[in-house]
PDB file of N, CA and C in Angstrom:
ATOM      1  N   UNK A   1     170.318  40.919 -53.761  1.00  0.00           N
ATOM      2  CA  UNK A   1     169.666  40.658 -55.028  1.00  0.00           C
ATOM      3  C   UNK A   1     169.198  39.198 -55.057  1.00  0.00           C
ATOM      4  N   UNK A   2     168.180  38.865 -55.666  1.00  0.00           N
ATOM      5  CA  UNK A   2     167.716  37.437 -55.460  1.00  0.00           C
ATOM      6  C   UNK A   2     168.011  36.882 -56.890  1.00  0.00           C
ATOM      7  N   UNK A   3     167.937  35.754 -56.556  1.00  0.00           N
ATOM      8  CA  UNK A   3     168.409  34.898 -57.718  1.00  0.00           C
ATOM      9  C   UNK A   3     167.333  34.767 -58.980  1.00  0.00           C
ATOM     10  N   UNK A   4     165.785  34.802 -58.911  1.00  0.00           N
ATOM     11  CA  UNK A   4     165.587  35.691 -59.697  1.00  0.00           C
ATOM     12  C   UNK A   4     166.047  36.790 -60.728  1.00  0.00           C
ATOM     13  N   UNK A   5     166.508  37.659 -60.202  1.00  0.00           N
ATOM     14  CA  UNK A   5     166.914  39.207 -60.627  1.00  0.00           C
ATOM     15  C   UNK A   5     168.077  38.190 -61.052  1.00  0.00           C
ATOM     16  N   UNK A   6     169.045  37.384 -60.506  1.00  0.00           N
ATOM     17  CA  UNK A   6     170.349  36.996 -61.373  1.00  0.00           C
ATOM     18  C   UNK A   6     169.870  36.374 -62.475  1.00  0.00           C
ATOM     19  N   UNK A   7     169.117  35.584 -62.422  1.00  0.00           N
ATOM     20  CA  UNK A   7     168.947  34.528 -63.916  1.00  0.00           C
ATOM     21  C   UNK A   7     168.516  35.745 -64.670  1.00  0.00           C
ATOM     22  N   UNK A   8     167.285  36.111 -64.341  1.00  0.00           N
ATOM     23  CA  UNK A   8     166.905  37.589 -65.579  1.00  0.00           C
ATOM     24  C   UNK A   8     168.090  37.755 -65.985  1.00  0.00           C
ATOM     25  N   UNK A   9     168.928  38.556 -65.578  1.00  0.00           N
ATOM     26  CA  UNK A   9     169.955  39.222 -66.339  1.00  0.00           C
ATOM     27  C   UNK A   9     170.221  38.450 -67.182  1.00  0.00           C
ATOM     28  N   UNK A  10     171.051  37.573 -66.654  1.00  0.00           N
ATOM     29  CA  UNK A  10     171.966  36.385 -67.353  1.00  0.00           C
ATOM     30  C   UNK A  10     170.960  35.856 -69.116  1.00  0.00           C
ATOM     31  N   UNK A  11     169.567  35.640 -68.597  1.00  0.00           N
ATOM     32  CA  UNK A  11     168.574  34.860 -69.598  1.00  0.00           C
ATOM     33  C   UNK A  11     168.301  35.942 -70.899  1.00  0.00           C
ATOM     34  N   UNK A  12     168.466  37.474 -70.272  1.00  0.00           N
ATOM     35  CA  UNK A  12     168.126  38.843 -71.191  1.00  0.00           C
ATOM     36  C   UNK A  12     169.269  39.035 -71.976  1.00  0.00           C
ATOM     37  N   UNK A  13     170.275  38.599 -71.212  1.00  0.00           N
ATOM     38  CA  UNK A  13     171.858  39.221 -71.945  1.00  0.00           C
ATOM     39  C   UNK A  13     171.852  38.165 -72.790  1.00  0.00           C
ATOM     40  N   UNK A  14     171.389  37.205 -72.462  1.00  0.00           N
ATOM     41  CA  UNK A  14     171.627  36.015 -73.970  1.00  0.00           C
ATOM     42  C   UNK A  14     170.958  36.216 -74.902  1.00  0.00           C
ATOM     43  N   UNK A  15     169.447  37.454 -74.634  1.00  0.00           N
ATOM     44  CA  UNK A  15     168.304  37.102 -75.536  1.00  0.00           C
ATOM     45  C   UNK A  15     168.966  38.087 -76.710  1.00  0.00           C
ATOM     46  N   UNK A  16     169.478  39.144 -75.828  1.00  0.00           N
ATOM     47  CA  UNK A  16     169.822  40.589 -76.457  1.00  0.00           C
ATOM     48  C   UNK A  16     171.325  40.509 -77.098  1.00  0.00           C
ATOM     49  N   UNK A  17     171.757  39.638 -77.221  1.00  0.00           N
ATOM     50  CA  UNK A  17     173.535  39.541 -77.736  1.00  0.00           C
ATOM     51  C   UNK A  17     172.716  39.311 -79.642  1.00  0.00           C
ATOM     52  N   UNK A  18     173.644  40.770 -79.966  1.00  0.00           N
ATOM     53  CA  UNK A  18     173.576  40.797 -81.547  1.00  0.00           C
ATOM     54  C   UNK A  18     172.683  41.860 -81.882  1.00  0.00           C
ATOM     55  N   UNK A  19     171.578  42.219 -80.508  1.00  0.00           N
ATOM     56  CA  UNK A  19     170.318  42.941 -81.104  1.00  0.00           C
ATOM     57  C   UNK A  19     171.148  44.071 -81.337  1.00  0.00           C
ATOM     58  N   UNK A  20     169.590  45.162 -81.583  1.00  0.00           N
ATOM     59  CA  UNK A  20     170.427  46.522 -81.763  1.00  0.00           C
ATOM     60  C   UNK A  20     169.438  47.541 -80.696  1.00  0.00           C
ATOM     61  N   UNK A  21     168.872  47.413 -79.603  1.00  0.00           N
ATOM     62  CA  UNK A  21     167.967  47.862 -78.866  1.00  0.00           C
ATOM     63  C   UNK A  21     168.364  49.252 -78.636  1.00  0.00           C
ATOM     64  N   UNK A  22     167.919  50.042 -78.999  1.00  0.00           N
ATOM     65  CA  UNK A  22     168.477  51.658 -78.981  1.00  0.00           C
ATOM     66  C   UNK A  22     167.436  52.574 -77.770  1.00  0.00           C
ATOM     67  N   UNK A  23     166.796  51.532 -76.852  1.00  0.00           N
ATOM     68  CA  UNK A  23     166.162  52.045 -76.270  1.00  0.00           C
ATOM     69  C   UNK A  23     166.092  52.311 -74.389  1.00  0.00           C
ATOM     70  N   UNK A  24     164.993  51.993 -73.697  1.00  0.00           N
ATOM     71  CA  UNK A  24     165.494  51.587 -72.325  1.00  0.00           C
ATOM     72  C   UNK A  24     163.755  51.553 -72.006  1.00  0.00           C
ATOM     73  N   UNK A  25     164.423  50.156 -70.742  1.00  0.00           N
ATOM     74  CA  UNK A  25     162.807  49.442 -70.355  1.00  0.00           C
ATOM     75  C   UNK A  25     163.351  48.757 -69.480  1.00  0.00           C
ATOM     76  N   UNK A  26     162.484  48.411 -68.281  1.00  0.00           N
ATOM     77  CA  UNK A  26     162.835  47.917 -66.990  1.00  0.00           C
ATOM     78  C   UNK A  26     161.247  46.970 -67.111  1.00  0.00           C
ATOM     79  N   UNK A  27     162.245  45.921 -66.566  1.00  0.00           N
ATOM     80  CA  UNK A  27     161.020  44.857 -65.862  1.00  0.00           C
ATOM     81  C   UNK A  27     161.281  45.356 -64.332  1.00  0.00           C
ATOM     82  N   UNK A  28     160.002  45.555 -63.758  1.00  0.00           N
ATOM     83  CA  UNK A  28     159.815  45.158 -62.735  1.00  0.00           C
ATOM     84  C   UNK A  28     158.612  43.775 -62.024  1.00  0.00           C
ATOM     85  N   UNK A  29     159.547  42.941 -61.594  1.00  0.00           N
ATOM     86  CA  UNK A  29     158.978  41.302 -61.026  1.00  0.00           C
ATOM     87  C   UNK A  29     158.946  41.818 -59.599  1.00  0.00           C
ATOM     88  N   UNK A  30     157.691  41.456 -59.498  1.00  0.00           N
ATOM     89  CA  UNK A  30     156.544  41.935 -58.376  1.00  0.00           C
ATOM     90  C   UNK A  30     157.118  40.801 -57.477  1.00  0.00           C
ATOM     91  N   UNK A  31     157.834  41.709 -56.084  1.00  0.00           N
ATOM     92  CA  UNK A  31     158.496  41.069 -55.093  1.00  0.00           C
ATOM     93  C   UNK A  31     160.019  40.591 -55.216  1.00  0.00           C
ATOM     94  N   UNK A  32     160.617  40.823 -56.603  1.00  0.00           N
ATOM     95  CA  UNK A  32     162.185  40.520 -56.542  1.00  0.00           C
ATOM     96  C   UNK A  32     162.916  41.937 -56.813  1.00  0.00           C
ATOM     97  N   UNK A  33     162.341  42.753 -57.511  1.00  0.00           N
ATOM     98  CA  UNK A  33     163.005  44.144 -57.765  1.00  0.00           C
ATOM     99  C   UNK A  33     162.962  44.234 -59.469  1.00  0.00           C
ATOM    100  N   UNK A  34     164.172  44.750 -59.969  1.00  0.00           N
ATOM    101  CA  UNK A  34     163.676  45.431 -61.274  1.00  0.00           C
ATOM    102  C   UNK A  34     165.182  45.414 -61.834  1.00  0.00           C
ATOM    103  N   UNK A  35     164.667  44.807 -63.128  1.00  0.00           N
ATOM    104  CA  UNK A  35     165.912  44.728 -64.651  1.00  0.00           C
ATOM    105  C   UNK A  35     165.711  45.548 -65.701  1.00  0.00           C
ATOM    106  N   UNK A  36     166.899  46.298 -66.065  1.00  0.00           N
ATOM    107  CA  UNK A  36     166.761  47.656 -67.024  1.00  0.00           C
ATOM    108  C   UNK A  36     167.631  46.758 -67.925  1.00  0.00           C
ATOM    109  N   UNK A  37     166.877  47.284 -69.436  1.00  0.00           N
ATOM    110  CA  UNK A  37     167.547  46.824 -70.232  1.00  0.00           C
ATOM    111  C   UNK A  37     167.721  48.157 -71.681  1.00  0.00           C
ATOM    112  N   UNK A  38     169.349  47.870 -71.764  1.00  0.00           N
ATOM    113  CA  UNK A  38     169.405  49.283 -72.703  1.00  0.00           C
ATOM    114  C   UNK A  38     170.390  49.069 -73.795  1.00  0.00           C
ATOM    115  N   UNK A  39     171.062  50.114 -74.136  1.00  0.00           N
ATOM    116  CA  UNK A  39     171.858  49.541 -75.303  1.00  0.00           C
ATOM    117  C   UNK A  39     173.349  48.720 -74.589  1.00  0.00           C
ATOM    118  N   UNK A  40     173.376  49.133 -73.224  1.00  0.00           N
ATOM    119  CA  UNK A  40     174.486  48.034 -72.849  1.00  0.00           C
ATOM    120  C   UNK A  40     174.241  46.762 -72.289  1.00  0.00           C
ATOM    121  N   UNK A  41     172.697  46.499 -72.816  1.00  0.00           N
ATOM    122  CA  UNK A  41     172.042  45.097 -72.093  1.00  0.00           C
ATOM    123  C   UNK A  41     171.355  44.989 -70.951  1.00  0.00           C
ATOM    124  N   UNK A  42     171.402  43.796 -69.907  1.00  0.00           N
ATOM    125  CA  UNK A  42     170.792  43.673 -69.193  1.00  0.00           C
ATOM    126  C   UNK A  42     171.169  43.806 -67.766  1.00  0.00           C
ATOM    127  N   UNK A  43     171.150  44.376 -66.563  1.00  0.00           N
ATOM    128  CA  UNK A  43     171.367  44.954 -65.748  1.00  0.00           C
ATOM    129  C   UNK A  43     170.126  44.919 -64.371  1.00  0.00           C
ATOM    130  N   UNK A  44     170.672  44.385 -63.013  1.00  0.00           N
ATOM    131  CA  UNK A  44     169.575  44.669 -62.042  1.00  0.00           C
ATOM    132  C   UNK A  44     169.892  45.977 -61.714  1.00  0.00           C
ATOM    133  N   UNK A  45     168.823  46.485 -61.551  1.00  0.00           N
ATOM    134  CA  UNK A  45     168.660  48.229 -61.407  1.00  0.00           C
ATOM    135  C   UNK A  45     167.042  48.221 -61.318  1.00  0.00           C
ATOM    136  N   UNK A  46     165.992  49.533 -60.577  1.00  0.00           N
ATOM    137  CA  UNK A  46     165.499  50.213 -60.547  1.00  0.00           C
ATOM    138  C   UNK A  46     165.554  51.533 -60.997  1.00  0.00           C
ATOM    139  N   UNK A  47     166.008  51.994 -61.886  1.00  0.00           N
ATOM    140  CA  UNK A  47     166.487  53.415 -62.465  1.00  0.00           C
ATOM    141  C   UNK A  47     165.290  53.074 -63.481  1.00  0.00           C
ATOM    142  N   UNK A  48     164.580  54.672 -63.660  1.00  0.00           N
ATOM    143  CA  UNK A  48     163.608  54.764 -64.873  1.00  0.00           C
ATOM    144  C   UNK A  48     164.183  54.300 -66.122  1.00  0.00           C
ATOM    145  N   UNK A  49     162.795  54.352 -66.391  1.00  0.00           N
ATOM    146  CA  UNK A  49     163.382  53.725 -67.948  1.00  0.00           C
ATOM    147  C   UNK A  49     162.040  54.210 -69.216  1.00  0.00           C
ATOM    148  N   UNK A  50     162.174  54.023 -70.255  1.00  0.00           N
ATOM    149  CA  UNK A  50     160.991  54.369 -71.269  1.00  0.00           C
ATOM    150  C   UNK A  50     159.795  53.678 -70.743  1.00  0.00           C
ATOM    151  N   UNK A  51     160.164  52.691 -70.587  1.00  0.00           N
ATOM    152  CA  UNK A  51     158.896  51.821 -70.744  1.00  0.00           C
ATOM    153  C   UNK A  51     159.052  50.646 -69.386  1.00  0.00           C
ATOM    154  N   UNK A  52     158.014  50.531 -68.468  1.00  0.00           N
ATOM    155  CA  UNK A  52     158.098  49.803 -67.548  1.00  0.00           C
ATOM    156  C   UNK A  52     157.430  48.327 -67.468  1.00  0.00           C
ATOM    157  N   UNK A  53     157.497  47.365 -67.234  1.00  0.00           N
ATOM    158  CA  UNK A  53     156.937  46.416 -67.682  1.00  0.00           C
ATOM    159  C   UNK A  53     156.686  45.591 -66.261  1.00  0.00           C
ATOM    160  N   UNK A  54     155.392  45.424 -65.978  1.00  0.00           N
ATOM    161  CA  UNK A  54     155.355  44.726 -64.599  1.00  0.00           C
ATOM    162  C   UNK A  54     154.576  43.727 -64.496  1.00  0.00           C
ATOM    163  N   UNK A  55     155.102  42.988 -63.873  1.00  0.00           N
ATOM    164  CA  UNK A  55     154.588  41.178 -64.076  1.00  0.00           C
ATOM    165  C   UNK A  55     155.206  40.299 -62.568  1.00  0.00           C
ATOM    166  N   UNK A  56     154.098  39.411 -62.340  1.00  0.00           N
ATOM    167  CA  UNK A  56     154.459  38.755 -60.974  1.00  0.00           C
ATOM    168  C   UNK A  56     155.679  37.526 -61.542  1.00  0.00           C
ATOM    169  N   UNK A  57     156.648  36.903 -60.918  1.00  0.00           N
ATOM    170  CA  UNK A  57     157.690  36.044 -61.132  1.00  0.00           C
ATOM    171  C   UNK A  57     157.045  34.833 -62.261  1.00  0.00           C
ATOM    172  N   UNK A  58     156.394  34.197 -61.866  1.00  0.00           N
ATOM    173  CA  UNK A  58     155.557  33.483 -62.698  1.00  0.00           C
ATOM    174  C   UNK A  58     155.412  33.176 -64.530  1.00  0.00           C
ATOM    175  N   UNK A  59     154.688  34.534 -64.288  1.00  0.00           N
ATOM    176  CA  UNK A  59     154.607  35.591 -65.796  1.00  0.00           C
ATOM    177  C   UNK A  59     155.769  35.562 -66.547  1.00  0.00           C
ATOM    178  N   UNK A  60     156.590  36.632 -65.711  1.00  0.00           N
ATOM    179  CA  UNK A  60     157.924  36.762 -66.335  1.00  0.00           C
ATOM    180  C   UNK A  60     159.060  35.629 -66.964  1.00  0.00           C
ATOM    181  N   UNK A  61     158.983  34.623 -65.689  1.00  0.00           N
ATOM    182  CA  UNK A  61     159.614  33.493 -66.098  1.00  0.00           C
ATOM    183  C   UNK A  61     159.330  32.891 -67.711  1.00  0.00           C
ATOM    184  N   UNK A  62     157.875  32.867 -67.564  1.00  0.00           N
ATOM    185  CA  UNK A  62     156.976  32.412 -68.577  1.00  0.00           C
ATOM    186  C   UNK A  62     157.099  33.314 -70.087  1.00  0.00           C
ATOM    187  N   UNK A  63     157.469  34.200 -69.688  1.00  0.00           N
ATOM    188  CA  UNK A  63     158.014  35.856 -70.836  1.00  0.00           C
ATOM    189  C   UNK A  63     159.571  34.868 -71.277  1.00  0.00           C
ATOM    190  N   UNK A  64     160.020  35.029 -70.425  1.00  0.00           N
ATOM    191  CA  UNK A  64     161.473  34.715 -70.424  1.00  0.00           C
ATOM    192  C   UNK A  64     162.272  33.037 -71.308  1.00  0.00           C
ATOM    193  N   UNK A  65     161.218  32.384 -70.840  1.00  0.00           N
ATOM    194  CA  UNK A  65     161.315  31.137 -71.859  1.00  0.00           C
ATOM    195  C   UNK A  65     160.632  30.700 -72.466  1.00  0.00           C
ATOM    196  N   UNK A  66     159.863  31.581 -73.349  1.00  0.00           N
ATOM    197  CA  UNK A  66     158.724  31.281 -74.805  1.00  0.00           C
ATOM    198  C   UNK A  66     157.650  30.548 -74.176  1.00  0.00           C
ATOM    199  N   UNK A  67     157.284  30.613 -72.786  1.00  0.00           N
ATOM    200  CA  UNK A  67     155.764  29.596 -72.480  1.00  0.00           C
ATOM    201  C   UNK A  67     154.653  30.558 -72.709  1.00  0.00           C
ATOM    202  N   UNK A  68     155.394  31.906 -72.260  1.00  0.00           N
ATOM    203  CA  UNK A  68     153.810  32.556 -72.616  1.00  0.00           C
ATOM    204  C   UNK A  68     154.370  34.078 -73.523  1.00  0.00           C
ATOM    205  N   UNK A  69     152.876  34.164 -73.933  1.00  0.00           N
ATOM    206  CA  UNK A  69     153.750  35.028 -75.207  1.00  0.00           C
ATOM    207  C   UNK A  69     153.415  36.704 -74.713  1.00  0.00           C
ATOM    208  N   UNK A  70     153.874  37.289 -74.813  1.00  0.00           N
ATOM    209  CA  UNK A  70     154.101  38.711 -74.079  1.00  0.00           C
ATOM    210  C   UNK A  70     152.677  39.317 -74.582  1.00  0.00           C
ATOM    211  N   UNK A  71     152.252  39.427 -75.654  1.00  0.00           N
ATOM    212  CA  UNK A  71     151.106  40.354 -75.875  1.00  0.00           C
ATOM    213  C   UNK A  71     149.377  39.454 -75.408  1.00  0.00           C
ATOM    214  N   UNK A  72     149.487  38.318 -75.239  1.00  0.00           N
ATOM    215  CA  UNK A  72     148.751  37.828 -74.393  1.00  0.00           C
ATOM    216  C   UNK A  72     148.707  38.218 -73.312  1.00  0.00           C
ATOM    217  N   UNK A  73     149.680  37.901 -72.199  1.00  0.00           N
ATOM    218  CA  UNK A  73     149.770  38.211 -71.184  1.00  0.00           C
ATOM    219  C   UNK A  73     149.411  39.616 -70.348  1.00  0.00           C
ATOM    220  N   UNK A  74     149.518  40.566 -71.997  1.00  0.00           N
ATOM    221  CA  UNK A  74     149.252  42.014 -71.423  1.00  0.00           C
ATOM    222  C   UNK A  74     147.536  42.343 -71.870  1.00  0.00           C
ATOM    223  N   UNK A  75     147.091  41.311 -72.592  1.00  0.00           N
ATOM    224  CA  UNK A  75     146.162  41.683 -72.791  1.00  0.00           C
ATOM    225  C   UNK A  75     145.048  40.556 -71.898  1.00  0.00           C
ATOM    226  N   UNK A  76     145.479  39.890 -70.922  1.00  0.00           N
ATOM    227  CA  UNK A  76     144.665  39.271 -69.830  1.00  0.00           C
ATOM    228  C   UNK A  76     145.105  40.023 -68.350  1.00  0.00           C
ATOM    229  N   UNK A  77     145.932  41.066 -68.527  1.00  0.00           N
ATOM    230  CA  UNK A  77     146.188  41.610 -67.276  1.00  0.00           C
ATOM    231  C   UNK A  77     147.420  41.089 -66.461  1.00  0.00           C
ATOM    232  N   UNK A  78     147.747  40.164 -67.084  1.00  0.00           N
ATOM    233  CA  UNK A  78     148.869  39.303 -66.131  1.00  0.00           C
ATOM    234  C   UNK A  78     150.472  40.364 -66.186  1.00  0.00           C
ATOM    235  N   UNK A  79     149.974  41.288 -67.341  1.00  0.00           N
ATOM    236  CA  UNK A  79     151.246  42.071 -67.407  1.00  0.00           C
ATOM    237  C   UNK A  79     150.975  43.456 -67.925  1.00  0.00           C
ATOM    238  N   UNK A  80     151.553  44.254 -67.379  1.00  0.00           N
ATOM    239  CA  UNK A  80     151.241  45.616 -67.293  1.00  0.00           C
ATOM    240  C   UNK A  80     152.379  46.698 -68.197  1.00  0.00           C
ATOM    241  N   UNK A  81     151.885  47.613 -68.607  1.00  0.00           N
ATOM    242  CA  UNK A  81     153.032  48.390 -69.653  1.00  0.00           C
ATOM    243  C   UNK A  81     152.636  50.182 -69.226  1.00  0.00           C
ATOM    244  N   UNK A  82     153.773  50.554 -68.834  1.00  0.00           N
ATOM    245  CA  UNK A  82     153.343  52.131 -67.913  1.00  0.00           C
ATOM    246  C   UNK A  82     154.523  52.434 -69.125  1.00  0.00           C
ATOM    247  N   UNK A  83     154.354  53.358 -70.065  1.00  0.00           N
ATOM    248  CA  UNK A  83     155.174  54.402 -70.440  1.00  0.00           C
ATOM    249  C   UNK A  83     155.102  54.122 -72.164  1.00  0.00           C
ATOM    250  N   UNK A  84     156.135  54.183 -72.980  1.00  0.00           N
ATOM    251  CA  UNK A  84     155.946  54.134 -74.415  1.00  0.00           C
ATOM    252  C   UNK A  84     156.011  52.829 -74.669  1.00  0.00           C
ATOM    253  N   UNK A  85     154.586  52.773 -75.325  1.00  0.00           N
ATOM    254  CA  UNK A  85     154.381  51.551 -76.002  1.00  0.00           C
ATOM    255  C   UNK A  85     154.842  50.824 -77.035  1.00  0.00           C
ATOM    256  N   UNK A  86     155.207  52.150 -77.867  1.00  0.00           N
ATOM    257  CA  UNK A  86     156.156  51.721 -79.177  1.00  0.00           C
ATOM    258  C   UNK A  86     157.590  50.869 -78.719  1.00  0.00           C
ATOM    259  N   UNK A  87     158.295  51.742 -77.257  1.00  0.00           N
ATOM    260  CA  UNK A  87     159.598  50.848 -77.291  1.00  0.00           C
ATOM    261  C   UNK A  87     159.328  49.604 -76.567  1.00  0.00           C
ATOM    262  N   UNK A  88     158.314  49.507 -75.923  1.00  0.00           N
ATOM    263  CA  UNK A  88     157.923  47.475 -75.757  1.00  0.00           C
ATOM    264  C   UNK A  88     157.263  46.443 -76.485  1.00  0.00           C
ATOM    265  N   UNK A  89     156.752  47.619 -77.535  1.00  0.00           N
ATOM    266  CA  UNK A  89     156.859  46.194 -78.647  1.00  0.00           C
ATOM    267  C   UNK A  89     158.040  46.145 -79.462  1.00  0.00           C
ATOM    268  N   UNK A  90     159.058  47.163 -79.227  1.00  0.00           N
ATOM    269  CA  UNK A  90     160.478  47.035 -79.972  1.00  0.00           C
ATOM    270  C   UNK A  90     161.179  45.964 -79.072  1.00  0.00           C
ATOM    271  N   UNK A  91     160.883  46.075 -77.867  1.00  0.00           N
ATOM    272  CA  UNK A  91     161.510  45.010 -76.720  1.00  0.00           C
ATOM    273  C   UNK A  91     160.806  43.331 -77.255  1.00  0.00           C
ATOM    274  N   UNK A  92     159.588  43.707 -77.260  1.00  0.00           N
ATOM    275  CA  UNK A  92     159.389  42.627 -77.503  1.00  0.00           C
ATOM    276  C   UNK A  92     159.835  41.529 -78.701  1.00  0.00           C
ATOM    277  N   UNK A  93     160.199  42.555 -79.825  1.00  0.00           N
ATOM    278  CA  UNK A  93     160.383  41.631 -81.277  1.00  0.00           C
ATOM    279  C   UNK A  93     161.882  41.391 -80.801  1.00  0.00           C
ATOM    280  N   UNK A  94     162.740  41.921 -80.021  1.00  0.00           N
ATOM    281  CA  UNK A  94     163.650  41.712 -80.041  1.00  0.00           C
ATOM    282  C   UNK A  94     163.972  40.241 -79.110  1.00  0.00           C
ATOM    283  N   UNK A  95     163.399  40.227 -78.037  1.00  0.00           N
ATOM    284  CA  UNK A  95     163.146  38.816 -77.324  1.00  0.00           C
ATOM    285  C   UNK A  95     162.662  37.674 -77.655  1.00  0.00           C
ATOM    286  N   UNK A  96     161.617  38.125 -78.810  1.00  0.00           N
ATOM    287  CA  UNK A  96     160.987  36.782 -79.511  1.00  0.00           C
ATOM    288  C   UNK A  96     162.114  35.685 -79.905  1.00  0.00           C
TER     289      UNK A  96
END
């Protein structure tokens, strides 16, 4: 697992402590592998999920510490959304 995929976790489980995310969504970071996040938090895994979210390291980082704001990013292409849309903008208010 790359250290990447470790900070994700670690940076998601802090974002998500208190939420109430009743759902499931995986980042996958183009070239490190893939973080599922569900009602028990944040987790490296590749296992499906509702909603897939794919973004090069960069991006994500940039997702991950308020530099860039998620619905931008998906709407210049820098980030991609394969499955229900409704539960990644539930992901998303919850990360804000």
């Amino acid at each position: 697992m790359s250290d990447i995929i470790d900070q994700a976790v670690v940076a998601l489980n802090e974002k998500l402590a208190g939420s109430n995310f009743d759902g499931s969504a995986k980042f996958d970071i183009q070239g490190e592998g893939g973080v599922i996040i569900d009602g028990d938090g944040a987790r490296a895994s590749d296992e499906d999920a509702d909603v897939t979210l794919s973004a090069d390291v960069e991006t994500f980082q940039g997702i991950l510490s308020g530099d860039t704001n998620p619905t931008s990013a998906f709407m210049t292409g820098k980030l991609s959304v394969d499955g229900d849309m409704g539960m990644a903008m539930k992901l998303a208010s919850v990360l804000a």
